[in-house]
N, C-alpha and C. Protein backbone atom coordinates (compact mmCIF):
# COMPACT_ATOMS: atom_id res chain seq x y z
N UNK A 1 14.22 -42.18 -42.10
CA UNK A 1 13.47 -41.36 -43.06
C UNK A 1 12.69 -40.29 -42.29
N UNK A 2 12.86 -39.13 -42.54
CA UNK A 2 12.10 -38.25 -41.85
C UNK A 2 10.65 -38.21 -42.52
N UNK A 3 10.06 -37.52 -42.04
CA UNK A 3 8.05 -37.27 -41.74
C UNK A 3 8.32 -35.98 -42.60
N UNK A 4 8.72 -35.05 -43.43
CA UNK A 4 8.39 -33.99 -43.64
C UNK A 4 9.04 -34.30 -45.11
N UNK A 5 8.04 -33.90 -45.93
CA UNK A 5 8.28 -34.00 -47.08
C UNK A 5 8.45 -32.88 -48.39
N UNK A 6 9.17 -32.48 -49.04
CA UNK A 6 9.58 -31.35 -49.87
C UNK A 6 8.44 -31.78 -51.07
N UNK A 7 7.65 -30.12 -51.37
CA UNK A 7 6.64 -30.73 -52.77
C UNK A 7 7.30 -29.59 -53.19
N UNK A 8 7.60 -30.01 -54.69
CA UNK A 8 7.74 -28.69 -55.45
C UNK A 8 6.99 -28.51 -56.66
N UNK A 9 6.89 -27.60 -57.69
CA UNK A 9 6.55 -27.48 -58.78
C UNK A 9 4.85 -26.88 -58.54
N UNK A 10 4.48 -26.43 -57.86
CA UNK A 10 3.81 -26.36 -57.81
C UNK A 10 2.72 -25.02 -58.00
N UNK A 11 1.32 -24.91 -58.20
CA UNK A 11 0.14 -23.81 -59.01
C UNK A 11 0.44 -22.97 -57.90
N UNK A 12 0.06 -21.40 -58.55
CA UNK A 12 -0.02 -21.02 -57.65
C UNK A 12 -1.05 -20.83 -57.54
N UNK A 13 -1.82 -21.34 -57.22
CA UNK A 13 -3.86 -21.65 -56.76
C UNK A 13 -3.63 -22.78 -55.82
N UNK A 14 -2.71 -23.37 -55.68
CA UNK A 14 -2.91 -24.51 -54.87
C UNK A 14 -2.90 -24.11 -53.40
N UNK A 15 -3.62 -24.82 -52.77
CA UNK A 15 -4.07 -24.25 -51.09
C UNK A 15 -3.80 -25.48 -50.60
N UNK A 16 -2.77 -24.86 -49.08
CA UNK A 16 -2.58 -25.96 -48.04
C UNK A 16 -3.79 -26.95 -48.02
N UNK A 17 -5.27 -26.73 -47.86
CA UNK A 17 -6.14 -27.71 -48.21
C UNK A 17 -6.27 -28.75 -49.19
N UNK A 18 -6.07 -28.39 -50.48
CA UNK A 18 -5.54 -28.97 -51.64
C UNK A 18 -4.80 -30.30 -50.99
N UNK A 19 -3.69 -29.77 -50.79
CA UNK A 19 -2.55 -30.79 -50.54
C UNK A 19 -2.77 -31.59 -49.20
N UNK A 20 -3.85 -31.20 -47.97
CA UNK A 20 -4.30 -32.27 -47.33
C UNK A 20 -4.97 -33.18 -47.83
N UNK A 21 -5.62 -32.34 -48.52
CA UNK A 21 -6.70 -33.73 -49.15
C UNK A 21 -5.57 -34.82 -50.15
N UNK A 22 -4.78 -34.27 -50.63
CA UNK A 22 -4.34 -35.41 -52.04
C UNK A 22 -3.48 -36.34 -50.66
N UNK A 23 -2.09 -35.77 -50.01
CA UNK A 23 -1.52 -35.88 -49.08
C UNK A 23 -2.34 -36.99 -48.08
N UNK A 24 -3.56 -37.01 -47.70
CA UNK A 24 -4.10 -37.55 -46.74
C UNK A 24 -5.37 -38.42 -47.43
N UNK A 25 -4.77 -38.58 -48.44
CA UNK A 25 -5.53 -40.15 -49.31
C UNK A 25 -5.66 -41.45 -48.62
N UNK A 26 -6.00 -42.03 -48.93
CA UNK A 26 -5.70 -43.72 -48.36
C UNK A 26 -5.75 -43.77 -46.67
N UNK A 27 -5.95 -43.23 -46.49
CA UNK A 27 -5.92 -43.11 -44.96
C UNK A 27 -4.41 -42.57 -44.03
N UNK A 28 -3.71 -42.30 -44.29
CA UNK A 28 -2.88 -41.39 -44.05
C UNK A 28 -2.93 -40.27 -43.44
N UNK A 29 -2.16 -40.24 -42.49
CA UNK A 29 -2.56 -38.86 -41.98
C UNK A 29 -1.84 -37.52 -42.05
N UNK A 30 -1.89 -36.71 -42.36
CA UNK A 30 -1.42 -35.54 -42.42
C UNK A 30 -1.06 -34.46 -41.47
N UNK A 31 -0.17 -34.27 -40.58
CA UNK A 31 -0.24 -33.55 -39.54
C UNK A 31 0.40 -32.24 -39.98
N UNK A 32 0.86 -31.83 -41.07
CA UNK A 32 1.13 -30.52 -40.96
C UNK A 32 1.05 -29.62 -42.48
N UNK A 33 0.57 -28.58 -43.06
CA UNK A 33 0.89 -28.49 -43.99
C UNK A 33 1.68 -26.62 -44.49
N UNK A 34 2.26 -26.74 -45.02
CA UNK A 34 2.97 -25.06 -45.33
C UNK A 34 3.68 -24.73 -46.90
N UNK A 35 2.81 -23.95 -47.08
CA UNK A 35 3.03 -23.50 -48.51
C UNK A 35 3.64 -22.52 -48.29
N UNK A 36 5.00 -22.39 -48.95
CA UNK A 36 6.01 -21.11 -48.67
C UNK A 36 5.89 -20.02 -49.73
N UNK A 37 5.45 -19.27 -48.63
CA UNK A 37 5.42 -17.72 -49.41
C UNK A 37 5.98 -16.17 -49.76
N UNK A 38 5.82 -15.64 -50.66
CA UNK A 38 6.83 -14.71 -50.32
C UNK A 38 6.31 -13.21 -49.50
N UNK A 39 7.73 -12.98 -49.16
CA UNK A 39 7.35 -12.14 -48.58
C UNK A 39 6.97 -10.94 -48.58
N UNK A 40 7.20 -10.43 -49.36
CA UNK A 40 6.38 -9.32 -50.13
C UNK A 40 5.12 -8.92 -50.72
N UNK A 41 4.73 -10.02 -51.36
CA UNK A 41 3.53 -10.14 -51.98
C UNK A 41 2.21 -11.00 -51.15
N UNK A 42 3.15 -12.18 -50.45
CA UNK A 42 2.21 -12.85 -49.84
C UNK A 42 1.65 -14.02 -50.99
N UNK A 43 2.63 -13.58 -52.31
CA UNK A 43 2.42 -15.13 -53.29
C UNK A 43 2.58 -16.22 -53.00
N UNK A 44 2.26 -17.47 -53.42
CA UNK A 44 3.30 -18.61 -53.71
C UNK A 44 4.88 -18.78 -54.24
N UNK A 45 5.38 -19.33 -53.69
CA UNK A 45 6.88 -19.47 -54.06
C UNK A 45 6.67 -20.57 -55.19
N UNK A 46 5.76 -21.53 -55.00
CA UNK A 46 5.53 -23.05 -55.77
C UNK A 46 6.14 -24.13 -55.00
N UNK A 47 6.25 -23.68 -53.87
CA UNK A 47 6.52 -25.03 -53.17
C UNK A 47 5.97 -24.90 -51.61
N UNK A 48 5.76 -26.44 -51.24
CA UNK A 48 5.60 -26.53 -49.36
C UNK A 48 6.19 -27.46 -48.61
N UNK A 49 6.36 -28.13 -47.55
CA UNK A 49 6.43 -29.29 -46.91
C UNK A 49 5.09 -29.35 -45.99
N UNK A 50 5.13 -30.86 -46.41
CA UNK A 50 3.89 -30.86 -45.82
C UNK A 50 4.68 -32.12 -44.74
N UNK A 51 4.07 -32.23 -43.31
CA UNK A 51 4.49 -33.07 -42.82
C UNK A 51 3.21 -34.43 -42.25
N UNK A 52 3.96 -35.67 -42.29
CA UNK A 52 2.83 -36.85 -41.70
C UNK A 52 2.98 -37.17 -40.34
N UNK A 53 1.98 -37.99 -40.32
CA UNK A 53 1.99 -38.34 -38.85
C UNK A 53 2.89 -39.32 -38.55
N UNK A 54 3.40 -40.52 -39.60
CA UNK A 54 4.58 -41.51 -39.10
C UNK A 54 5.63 -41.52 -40.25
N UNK A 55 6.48 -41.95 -40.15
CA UNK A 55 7.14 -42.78 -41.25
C UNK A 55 6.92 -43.41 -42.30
N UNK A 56 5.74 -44.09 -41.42
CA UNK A 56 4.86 -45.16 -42.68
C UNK A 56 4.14 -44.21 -43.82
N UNK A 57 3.48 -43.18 -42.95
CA UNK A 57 2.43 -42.38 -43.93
C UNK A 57 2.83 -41.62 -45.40
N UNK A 58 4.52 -40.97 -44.37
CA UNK A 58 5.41 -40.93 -45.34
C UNK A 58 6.14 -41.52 -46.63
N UNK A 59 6.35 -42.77 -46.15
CA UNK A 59 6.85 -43.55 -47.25
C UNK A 59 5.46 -43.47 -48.38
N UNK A 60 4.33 -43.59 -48.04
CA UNK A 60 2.93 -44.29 -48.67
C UNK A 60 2.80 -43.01 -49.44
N UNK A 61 2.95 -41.75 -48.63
CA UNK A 61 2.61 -40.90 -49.53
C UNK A 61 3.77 -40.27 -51.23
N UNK A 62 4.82 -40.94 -50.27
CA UNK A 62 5.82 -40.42 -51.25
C UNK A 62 5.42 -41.77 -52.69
N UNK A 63 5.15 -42.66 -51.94
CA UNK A 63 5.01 -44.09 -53.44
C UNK A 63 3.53 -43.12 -54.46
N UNK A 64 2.56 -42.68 -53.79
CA UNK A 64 1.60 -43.00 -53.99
C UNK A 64 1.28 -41.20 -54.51
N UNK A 65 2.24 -40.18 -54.50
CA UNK A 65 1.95 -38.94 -55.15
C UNK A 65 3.22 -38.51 -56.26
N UNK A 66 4.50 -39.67 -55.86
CA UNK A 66 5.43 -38.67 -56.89
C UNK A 66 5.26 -39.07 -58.20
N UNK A 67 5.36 -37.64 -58.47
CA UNK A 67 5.14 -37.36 -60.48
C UNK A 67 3.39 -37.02 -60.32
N UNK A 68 3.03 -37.43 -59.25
CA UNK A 68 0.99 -36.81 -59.24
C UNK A 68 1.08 -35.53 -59.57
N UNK A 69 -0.15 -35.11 -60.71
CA UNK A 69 -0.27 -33.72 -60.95
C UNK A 69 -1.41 -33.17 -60.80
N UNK A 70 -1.38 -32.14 -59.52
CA UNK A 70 -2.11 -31.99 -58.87
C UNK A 70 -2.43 -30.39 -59.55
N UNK A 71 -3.76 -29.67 -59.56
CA UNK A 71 -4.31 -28.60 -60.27
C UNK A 71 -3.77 -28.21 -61.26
């Protein structure tokens, strides 16, 4: 299982911070985060990968945010 995880659907108000904090709940750690943007505008696309620090954090975060609706 890889460490880097696909979020989609997402505000466009939502800030890489945002998603550390939900992402890095429970004690989990969060080592990377990137909200993809475009290039022109410098908008949100509505999506990022955010990446963890293990496997484990990964699995925990994926049980413990999918379907979460975040802003």
């Amino acid at each position: 299982m890889g460490k880097r995880l696909y979020v989609g659907n997402l505000s466009f108000q939502t800030t890489e911070d945002a998603l550390r904090d939900a992402f890095g709940g429970d004690g989990r750690q969060v080592a990377e985060v990137k909200i993809m943007l475009e290039r022109d505008t410098g908008r949100s696309r509505g999506f990022a990968f955010v990446e963890m620090a293990t496997d484990e954090d990964a699995q925990s975060a994926i049980a413990a945010m999918n379907g979460h609706e975040l802003d």
